[in-house]
C-alpha atoms as a PDB file:
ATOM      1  CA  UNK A   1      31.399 -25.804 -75.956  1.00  0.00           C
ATOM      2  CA  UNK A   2      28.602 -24.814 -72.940  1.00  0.00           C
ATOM      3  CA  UNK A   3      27.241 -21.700 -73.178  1.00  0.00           C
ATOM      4  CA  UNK A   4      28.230 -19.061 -71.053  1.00  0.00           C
ATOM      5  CA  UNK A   5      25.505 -18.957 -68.780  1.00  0.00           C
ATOM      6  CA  UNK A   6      26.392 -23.082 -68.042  1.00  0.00           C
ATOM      7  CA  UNK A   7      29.327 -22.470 -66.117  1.00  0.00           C
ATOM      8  CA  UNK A   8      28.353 -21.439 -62.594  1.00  0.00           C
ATOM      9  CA  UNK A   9      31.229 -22.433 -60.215  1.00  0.00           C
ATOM     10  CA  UNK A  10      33.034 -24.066 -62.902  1.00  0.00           C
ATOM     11  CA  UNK A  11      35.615 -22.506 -64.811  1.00  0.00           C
ATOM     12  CA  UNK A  12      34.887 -22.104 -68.498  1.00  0.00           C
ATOM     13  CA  UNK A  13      38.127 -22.850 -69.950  1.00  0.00           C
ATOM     14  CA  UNK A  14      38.882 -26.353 -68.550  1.00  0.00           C
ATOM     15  CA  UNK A  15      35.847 -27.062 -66.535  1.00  0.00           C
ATOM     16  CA  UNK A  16      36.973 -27.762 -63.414  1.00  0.00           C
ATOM     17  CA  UNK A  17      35.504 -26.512 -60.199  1.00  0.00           C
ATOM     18  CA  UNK A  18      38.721 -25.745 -58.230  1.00  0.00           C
ATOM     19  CA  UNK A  19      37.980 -22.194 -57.935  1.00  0.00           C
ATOM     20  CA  UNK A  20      38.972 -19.521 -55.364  1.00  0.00           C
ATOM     21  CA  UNK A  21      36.901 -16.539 -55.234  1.00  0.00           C
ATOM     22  CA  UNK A  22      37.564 -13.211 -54.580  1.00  0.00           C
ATOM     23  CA  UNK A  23      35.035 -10.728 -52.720  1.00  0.00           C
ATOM     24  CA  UNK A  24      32.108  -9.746 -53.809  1.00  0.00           C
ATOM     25  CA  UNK A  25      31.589  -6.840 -55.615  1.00  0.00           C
ATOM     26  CA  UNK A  26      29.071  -4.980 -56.271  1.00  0.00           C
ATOM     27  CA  UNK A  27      28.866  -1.987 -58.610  1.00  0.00           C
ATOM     28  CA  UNK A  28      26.090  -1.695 -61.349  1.00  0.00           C
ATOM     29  CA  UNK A  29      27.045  -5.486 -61.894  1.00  0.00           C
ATOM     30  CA  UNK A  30      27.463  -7.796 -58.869  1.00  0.00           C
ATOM     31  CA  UNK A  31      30.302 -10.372 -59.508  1.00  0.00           C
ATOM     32  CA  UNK A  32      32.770 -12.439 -57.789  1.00  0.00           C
ATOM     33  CA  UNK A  33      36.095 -12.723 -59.590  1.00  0.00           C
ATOM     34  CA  UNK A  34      37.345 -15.693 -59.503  1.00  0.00           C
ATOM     35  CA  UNK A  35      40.761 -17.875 -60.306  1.00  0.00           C
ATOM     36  CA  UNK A  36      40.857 -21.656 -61.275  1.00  0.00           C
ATOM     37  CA  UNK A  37      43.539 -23.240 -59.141  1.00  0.00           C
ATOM     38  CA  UNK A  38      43.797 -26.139 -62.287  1.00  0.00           C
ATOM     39  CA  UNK A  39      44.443 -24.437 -65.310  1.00  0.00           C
ATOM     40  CA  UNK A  40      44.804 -20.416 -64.046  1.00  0.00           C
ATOM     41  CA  UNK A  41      42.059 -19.195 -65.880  1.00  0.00           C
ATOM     42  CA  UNK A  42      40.913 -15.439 -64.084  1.00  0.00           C
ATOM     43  CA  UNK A  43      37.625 -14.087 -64.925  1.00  0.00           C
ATOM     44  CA  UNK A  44      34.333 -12.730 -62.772  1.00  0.00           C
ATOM     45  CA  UNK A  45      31.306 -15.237 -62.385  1.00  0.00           C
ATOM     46  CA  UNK A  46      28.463 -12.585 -62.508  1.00  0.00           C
ATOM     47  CA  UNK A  47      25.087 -12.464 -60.470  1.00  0.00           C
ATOM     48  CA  UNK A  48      22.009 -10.603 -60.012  1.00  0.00           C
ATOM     49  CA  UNK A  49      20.833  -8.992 -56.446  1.00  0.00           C
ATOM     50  CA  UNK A  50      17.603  -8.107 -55.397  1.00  0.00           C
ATOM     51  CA  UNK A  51      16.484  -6.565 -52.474  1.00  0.00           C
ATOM     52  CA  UNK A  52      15.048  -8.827 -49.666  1.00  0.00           C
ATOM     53  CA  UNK A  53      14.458  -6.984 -46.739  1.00  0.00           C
ATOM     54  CA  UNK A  54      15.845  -3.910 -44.131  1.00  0.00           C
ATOM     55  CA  UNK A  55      16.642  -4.677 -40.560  1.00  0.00           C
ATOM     56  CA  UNK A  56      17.149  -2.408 -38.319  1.00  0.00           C
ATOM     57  CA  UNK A  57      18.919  -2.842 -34.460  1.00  0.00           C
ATOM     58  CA  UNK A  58      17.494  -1.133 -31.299  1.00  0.00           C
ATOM     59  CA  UNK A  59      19.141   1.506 -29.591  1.00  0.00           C
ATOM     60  CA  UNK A  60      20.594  -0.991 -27.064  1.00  0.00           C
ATOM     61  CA  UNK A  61      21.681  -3.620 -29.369  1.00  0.00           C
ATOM     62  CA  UNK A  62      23.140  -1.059 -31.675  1.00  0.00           C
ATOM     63  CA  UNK A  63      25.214   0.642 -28.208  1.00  0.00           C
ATOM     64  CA  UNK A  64      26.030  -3.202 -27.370  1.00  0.00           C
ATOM     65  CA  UNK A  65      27.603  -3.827 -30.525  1.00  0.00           C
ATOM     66  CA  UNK A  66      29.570  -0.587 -30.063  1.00  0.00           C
ATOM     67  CA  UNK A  67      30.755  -1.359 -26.847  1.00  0.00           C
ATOM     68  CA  UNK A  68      31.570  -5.200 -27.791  1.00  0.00           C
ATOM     69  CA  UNK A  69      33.715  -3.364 -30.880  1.00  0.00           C
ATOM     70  CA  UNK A  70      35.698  -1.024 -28.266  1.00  0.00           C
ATOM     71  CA  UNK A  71      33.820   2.141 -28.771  1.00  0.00           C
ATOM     72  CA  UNK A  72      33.580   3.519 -25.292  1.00  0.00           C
ATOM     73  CA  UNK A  73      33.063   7.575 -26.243  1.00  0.00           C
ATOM     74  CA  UNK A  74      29.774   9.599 -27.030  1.00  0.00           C
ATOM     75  CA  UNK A  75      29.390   7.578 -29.882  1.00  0.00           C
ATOM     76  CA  UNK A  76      27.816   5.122 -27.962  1.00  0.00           C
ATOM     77  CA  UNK A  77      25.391   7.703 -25.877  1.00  0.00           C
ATOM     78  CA  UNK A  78      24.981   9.971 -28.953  1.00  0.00           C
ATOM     79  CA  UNK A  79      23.059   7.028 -31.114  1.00  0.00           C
ATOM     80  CA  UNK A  80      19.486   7.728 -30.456  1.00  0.00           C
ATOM     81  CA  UNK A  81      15.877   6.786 -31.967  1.00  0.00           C
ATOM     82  CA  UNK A  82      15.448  10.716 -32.677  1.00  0.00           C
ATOM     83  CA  UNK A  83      18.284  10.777 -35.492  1.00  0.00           C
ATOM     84  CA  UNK A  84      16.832   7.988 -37.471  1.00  0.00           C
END
């Protein structure tokens, strides 16, 4: 038998890569759960996450997405530079 560590993407009871995945979740351990469509098998393919970088959106972009998502009240107007 692989070792555990061998069977990225592939399930480790039957080996087959028919998976579907779940979300991702992340908690102290990051993991997608995951369930082979071939043999059933259910378990949670685990991964490490490390930072990569921030990015941030300008006032205007961050109102445009607003308004493009419906929000037409002082949210929009209130989001300014000085509250960052």
């Amino acid at each position: 038998m692989k070792d555990q560590f061998d069977y990225c993407g592939q399930c480790p009871q039957c080996e087959s890569y028919e998976l579907t995945y779940g979300g991702f979740v992340n908690l102290e351990t990051s993991y997608y759960p995951f369930v082979c469509d071939a043999c059933g098998c259910r378990g949670k393919e685990y991964y490490t996450v490390d930072f990569l970088r921030m990015e941030s959106d300008t006032v205007e972009e961050h109102n445009e997405k607003l308004r493009s998502a419906g929000v037409h009240n002082e949210a929009v107007s209130d989001f300014h530079e000085d509250k960052l």
